[in-house]
Protein backbone atom coordinates (compact mmCIF):
# COMPACT_ATOMS: atom_id res chain seq x y z
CA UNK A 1 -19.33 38.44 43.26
CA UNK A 2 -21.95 39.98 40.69
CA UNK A 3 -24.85 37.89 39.39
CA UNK A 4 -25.09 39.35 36.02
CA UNK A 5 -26.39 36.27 34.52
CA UNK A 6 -29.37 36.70 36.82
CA UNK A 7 -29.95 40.35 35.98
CA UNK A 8 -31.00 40.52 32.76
CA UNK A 9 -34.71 39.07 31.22
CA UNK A 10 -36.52 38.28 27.86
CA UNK A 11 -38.40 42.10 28.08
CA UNK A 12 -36.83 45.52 27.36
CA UNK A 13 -36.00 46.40 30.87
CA UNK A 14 -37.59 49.86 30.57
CA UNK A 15 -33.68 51.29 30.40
CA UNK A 16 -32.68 49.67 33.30
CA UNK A 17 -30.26 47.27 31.84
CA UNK A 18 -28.24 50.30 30.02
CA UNK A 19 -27.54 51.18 33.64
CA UNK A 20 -26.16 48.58 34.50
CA UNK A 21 -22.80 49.21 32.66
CA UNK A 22 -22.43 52.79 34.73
CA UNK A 23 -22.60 50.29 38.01
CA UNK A 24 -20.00 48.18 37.10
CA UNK A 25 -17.67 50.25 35.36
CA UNK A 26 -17.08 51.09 39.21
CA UNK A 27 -15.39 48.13 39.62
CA UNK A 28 -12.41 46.37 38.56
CA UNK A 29 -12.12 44.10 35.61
CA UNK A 30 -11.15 41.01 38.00
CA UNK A 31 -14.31 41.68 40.14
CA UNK A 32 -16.51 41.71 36.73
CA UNK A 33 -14.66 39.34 34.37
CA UNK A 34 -15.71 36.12 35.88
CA UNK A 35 -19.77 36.92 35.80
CA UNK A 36 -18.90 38.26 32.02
CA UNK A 37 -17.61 34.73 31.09
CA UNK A 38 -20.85 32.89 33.00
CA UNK A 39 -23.01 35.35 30.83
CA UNK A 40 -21.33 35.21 27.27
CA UNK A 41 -21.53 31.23 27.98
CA UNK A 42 -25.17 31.65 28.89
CA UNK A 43 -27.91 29.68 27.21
CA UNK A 44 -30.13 32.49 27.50
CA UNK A 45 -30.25 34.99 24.51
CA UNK A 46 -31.03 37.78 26.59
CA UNK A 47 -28.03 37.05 29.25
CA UNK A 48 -25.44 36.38 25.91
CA UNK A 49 -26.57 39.60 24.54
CA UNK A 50 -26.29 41.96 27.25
CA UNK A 51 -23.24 40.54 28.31
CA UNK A 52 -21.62 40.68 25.12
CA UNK A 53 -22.59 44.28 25.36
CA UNK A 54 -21.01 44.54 28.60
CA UNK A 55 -17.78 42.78 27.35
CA UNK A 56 -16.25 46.36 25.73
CA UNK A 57 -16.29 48.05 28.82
CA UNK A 58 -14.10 45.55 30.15
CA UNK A 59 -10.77 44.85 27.68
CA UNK A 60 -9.21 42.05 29.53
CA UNK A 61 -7.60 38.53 27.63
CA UNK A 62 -9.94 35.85 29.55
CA UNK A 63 -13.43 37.10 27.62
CA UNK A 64 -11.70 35.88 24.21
CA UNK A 65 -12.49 33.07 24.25
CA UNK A 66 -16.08 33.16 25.52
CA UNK A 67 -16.53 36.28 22.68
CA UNK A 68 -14.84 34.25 20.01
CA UNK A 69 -17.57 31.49 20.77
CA UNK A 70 -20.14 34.17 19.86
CA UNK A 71 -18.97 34.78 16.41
CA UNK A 72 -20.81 31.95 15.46
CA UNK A 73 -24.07 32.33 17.26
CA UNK A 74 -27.54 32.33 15.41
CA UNK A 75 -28.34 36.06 16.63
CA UNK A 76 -26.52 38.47 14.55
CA UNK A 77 -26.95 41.36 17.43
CA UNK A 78 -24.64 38.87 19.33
CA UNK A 79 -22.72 38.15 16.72
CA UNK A 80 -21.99 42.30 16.23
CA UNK A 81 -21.84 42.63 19.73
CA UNK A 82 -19.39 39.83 19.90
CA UNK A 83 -16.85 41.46 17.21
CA UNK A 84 -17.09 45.28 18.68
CA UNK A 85 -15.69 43.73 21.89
CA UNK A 86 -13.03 41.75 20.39
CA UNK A 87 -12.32 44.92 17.97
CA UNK A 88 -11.78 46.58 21.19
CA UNK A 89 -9.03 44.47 22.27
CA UNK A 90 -7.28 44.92 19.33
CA UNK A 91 -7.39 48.69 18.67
């Protein structure tokens, strides 16, 4: 349904991309799940990271294993990003 993988670039997106998460959190976790997965699989950095960002806003069981992937990634802002949304699912 939503492209995230597609929204998110290389640059700083002037603030934009913090928006993003006050868009979706409109919707339900089965509408947004599936695009998080695509994204925390993504080969792009900038698509991982903001997606693994994304990921805490939406506790559900099918982004662990995608986010468990991620604790082993070569960008340690993933990595962090990664464990706070995991964390979340535990607390």
């Amino acid at each position: 349904m939503f492209v995230l993988h597609y929204s998110f670039g290389d640059g700083s997106g002037f603030g934009v991309y913090q928006h993003i998460e006050d868009v979706l959190l409109k919707y339900s976790s089965e509408q947004i799940v599936p695009d998080l997965i695509k994204g925390l699989n993504s080969k792009k950095y900038c698509i991982r990271y903001w997606s693994s960002q994304l990921a805490s806003s939406f506790p559900d069981t099918k982004l662990i294993e995608s986010l468990s992937k991620l604790l082993t990634d070569k960008e340690p802002d993933i990595r962090y990003a990664a464990i706070a949304a995991l964390a979340v699912r535990v607390l």
